[in-house]
Protein backbone atom coordinates (compact mmCIF):
# COMPACT_ATOMS: atom_id res chain seq x y z
CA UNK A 1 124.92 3.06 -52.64
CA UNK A 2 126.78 2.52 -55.83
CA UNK A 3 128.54 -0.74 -56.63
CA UNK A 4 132.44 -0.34 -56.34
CA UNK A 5 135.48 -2.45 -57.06
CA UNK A 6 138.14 -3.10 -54.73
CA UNK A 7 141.94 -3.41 -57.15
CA UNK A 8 144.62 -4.84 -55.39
CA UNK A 9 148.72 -4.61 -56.75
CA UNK A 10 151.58 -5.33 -55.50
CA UNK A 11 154.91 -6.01 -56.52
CA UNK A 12 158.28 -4.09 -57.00
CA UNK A 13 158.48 -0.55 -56.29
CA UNK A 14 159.28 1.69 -59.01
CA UNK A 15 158.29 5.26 -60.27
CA UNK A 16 154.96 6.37 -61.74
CA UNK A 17 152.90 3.34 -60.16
CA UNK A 18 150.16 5.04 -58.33
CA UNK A 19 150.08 7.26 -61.99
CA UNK A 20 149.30 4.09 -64.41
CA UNK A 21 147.08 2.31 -61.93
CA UNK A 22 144.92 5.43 -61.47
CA UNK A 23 145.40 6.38 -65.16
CA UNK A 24 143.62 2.96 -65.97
CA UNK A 25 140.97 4.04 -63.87
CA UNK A 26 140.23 7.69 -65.16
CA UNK A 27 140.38 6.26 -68.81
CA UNK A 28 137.64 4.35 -68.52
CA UNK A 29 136.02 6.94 -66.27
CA UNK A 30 135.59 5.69 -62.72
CA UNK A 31 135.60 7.80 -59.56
CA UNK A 32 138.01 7.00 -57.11
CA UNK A 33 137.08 6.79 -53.56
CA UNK A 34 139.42 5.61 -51.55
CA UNK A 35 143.19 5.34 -52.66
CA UNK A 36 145.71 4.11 -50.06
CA UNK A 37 148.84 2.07 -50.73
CA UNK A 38 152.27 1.12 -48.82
CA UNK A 39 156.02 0.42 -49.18
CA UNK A 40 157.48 -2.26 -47.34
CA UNK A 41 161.06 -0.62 -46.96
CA UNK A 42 162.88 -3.66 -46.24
CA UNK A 43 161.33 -6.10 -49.29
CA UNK A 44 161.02 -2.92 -51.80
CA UNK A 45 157.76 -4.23 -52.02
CA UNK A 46 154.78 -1.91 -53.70
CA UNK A 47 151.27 -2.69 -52.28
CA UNK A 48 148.00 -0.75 -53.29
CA UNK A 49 144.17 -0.98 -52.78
CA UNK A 50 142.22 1.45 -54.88
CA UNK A 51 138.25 1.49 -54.18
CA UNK A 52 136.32 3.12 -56.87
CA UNK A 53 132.79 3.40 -58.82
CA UNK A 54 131.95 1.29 -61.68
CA UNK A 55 128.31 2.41 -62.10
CA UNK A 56 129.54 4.63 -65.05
CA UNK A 57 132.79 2.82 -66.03
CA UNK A 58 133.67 1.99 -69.87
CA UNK A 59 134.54 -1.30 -69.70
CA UNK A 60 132.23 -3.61 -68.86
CA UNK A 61 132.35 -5.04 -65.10
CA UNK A 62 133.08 -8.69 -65.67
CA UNK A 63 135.61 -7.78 -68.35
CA UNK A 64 137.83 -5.09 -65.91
CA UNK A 65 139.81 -7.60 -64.89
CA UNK A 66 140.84 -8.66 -68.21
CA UNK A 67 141.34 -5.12 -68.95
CA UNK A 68 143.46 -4.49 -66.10
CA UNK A 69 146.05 -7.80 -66.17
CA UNK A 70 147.74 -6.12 -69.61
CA UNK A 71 148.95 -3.14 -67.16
CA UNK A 72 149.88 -5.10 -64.22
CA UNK A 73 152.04 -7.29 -66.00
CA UNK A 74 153.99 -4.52 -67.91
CA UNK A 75 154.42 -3.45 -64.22
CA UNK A 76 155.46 -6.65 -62.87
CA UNK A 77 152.55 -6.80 -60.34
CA UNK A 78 150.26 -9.55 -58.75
CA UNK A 79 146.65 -8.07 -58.56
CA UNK A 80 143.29 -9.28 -57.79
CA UNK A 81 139.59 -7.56 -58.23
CA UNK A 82 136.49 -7.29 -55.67
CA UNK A 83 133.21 -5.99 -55.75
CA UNK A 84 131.30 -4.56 -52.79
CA UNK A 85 127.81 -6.24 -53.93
CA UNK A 86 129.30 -9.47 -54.24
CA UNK A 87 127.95 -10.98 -50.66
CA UNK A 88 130.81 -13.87 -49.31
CA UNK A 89 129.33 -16.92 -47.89
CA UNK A 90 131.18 -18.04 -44.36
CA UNK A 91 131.51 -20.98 -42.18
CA UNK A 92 132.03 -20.65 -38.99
CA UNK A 93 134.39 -23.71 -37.26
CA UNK A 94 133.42 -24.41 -33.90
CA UNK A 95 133.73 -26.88 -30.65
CA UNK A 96 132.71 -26.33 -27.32
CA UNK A 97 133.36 -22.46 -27.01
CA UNK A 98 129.94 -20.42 -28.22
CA UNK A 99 130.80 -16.70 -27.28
CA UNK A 100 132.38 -15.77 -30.82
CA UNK A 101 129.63 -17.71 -32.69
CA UNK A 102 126.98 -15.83 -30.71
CA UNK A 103 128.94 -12.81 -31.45
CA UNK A 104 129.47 -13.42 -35.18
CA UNK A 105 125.76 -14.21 -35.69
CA UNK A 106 124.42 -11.85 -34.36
CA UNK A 107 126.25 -9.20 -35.97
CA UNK A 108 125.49 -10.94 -39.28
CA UNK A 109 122.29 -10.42 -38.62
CA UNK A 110 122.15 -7.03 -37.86
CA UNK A 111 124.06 -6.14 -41.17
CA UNK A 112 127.22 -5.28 -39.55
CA UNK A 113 129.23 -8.07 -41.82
CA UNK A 114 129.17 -7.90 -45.42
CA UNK A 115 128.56 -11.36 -45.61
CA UNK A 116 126.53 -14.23 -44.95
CA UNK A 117 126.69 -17.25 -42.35
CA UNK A 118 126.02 -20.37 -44.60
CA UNK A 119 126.93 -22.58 -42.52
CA UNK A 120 128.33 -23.51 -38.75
CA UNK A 121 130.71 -26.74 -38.86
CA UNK A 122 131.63 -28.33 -35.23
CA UNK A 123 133.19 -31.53 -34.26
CA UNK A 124 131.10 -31.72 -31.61
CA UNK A 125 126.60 -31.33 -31.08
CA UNK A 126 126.79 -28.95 -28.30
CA UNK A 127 126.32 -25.47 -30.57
CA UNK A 128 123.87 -26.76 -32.91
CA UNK A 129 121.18 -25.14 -30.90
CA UNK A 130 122.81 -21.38 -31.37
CA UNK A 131 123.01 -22.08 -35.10
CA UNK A 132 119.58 -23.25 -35.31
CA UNK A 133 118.16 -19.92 -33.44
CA UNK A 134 119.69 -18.18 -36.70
CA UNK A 135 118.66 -20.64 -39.09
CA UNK A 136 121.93 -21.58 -40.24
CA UNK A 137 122.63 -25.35 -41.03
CA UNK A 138 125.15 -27.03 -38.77
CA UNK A 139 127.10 -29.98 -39.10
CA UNK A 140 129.15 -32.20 -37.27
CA UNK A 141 131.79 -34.05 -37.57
CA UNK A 142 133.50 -36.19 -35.17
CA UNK A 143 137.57 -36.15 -35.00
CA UNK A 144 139.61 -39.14 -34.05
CA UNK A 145 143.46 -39.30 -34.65
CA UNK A 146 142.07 -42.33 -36.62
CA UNK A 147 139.21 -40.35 -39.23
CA UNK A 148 141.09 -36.68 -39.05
CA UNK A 149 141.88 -36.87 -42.76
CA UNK A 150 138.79 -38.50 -43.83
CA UNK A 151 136.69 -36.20 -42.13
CA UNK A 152 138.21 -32.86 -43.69
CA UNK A 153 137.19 -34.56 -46.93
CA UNK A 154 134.14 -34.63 -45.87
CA UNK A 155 134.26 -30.97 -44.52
CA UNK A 156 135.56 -30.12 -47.66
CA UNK A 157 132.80 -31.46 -49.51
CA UNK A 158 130.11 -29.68 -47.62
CA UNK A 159 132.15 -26.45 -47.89
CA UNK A 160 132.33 -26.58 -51.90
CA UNK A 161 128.81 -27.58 -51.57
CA UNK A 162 127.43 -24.52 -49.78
CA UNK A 163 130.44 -22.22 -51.97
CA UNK A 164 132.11 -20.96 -48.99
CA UNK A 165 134.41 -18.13 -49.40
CA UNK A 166 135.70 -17.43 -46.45
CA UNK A 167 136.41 -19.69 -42.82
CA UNK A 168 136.00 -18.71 -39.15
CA UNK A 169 138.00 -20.62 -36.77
CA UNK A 170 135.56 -19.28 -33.40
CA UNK A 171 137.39 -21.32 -31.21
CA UNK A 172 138.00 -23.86 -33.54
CA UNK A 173 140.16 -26.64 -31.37
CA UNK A 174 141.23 -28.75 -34.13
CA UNK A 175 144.45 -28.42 -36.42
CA UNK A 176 144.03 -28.44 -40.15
CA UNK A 177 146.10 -30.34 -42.09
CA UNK A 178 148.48 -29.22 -44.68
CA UNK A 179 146.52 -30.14 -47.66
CA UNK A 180 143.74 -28.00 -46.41
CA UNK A 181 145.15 -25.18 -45.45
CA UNK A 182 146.90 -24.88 -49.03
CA UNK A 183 143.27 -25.38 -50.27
CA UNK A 184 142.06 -22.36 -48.94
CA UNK A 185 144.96 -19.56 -48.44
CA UNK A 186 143.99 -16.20 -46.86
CA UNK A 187 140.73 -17.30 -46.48
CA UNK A 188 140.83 -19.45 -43.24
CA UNK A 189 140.32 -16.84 -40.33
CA UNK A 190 141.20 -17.71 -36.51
CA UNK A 191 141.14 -16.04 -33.32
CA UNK A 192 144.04 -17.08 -30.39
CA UNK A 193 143.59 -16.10 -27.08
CA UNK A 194 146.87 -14.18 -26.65
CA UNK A 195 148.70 -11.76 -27.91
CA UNK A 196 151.08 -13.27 -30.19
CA UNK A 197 153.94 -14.47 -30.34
CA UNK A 198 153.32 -14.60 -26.28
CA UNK A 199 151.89 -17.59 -24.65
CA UNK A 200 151.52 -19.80 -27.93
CA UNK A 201 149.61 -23.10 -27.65
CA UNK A 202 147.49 -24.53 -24.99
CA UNK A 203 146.05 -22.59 -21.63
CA UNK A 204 147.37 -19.60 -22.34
CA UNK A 205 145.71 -17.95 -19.38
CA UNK A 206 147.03 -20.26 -17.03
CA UNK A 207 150.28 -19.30 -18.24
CA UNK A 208 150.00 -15.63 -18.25
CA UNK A 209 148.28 -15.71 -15.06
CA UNK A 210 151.60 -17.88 -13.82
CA UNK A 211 153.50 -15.13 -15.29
CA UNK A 212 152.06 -12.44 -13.73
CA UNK A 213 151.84 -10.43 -16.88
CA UNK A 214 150.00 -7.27 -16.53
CA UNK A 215 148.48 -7.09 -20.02
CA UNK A 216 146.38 -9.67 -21.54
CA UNK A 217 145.62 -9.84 -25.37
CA UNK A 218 143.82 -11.45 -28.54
CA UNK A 219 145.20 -12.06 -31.91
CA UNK A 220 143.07 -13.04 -34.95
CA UNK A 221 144.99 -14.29 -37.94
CA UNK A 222 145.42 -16.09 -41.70
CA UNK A 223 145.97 -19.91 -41.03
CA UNK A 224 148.93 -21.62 -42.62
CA UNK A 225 150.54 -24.83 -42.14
CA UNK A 226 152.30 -23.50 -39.09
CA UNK A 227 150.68 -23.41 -35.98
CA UNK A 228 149.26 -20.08 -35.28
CA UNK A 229 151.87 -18.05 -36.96
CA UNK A 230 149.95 -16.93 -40.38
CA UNK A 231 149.86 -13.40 -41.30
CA UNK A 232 148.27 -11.21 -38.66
CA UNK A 233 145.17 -9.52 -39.39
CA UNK A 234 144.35 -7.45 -35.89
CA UNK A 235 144.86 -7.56 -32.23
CA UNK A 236 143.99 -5.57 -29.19
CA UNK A 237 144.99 -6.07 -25.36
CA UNK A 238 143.54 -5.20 -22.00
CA UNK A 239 145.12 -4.58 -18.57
CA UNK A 240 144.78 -6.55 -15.96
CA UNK A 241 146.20 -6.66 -12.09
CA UNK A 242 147.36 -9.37 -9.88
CA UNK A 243 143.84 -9.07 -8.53
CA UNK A 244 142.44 -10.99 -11.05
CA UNK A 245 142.25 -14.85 -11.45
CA UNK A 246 142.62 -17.26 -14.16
CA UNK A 247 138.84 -17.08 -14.21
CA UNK A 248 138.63 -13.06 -14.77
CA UNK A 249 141.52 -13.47 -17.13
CA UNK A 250 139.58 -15.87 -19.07
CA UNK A 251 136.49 -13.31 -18.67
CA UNK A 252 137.94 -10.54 -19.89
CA UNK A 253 139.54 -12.48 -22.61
CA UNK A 254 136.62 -13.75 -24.22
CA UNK A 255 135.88 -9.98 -24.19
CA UNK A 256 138.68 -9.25 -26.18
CA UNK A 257 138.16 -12.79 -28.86
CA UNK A 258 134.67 -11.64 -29.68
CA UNK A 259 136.08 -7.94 -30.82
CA UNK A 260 139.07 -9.02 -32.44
CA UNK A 261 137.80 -11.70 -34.15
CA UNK A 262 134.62 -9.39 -35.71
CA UNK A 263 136.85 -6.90 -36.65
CA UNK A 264 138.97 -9.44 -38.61
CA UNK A 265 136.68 -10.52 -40.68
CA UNK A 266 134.91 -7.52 -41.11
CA UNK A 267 138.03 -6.35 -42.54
CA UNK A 268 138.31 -9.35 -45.01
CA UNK A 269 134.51 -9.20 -46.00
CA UNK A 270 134.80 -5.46 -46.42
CA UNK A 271 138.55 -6.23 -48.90
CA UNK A 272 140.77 -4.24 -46.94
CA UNK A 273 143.33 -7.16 -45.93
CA UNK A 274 145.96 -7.83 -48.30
CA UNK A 275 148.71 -10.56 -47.05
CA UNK A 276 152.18 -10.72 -48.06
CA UNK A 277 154.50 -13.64 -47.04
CA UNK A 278 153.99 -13.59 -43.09
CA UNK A 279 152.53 -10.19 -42.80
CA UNK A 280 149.31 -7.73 -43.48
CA UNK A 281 148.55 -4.58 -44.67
CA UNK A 282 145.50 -3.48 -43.72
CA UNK A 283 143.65 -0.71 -45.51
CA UNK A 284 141.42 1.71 -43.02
């Protein structure tokens, strides 16, 4: 398959937009694939992802970008440039849970993600033999109230060590401080087991079950400094009856984590995600 770049713009709404991106493209001779973009009605806000070759473009690949920035700021527009053979490096956050590693691994392996597992980061031993099955380094690191900020140093470190582009929060029961969340934005992935903004917070099935509620759901979503209310990224639900107990709540919901989450970060591996103060638009 032919290398393409994936152009992202957005900004202000105004005529002729979709004409001068495009135009750029078709000057310097690359076929568009896939064009999709959206108006957010209430912000008047323009956002565009444009997929196309660059096997037989005019300008040179690393200097498109260059190229490009002259035109998006004579439209007033934020942009940013990916290319599908560039493979991301990920680290997947973990504790005690292992279905959504399993689940992430193994579809890494069969070639489902366009990405790579570098590395598997817990604050606790118990995984390290999944990771190791895969061949992917793990590391621990304890967390006390006490060593919290001295350890995400250390995470840190290892992460800019192994060039991580992009962290998976698979159940992930620790809260990131402020510092690095703001280190890495939109590229710190989690999964909650509900369907948000229901049921925020801890036992979420107990809760639901307490409820009664008759659907049961998984959200996977950007991190920011506030607790699991970053831009949202995908979700799905599944019925259930008051025939079912905490435990097949928690069953099927671990169902419903290892989908959502995949598809999540498929869809951020694969550059279809772009995030916009508290929301998403996702390009299919």
């Amino acid at each position: 398959m032919s290398t393409t770049a994936s152009l992202f713009v957005s900004g202000p709404d105004r005529r002729g937009l979709v004409a001068q991106i495009s135009g750029f493209i078709f000057q310097n001779n690359g076929n568009i694939l896939h064009s999709d973009h959206h108006i957010d009605a209430e912000s008047g806000l323009f956002l565009n992802r444009v997929e196309f070759e660059i096997d037989a473009f005019k300008t040179p690949r690393a200097e498109i970008g260059a190229q490009f920035a002259p035109v998006a700021a004579s439209l007033g527009m934020e942009w940013s440039l990916r290319f599908s053979d560039e493979k991301q490096k990920v680290a997947v956050f973990v504790t005690k849970y292992d279905h959504c590693l399993w689940d992430l691994l193994l579809r890494a392996r069969s070639g489902e993600l366009r990405g790579e597992i570098a590395l598997v980061v817990s604050n606790h031993p118990d995984l390290e033999p999944v990771a190791h099955q895969f061949g992917v380094p793990y590391a621990v690191f304890p967390i006390t109230p006490e060593n919290k900020r001295a350890q995400e140093e250390k995470e840190i470190a290892l992460l800019e060590e192994h060039q991580i582009d992009l962290i998976v929060l698979a159940r992930y029961l620790q809260i990131f401080s402020s510092e690095f969340t703001a280190r890495y934005p939109n590229r710190v992935i989690n999964i909650h087991d509900s369907f948000l903004p229901a049921f925020i917070g801890a036992r979420p099935y107990h809760r639901a079950y307490e409820r009664g509620v008759k659907l049961i759901g998984a959200t996977s979503h950007y991190v920011t400094d506030t607790l699991d209310d970053g831009p949202i990224i995908e979700q799905d639900v599944m019925r259930v009856s008051h025939r079912d107990s905490v435990a097949d709540l928690m069953r099927k919901g671990r169902d419903l984590e290892r989908i959502v989450l995949a598809r999540a970060v498929k869809l951020h591996l694969e550059h279809r995600v772009l995030a916009y103060g508290r929301k998403t638009v996702v390009f299919d």
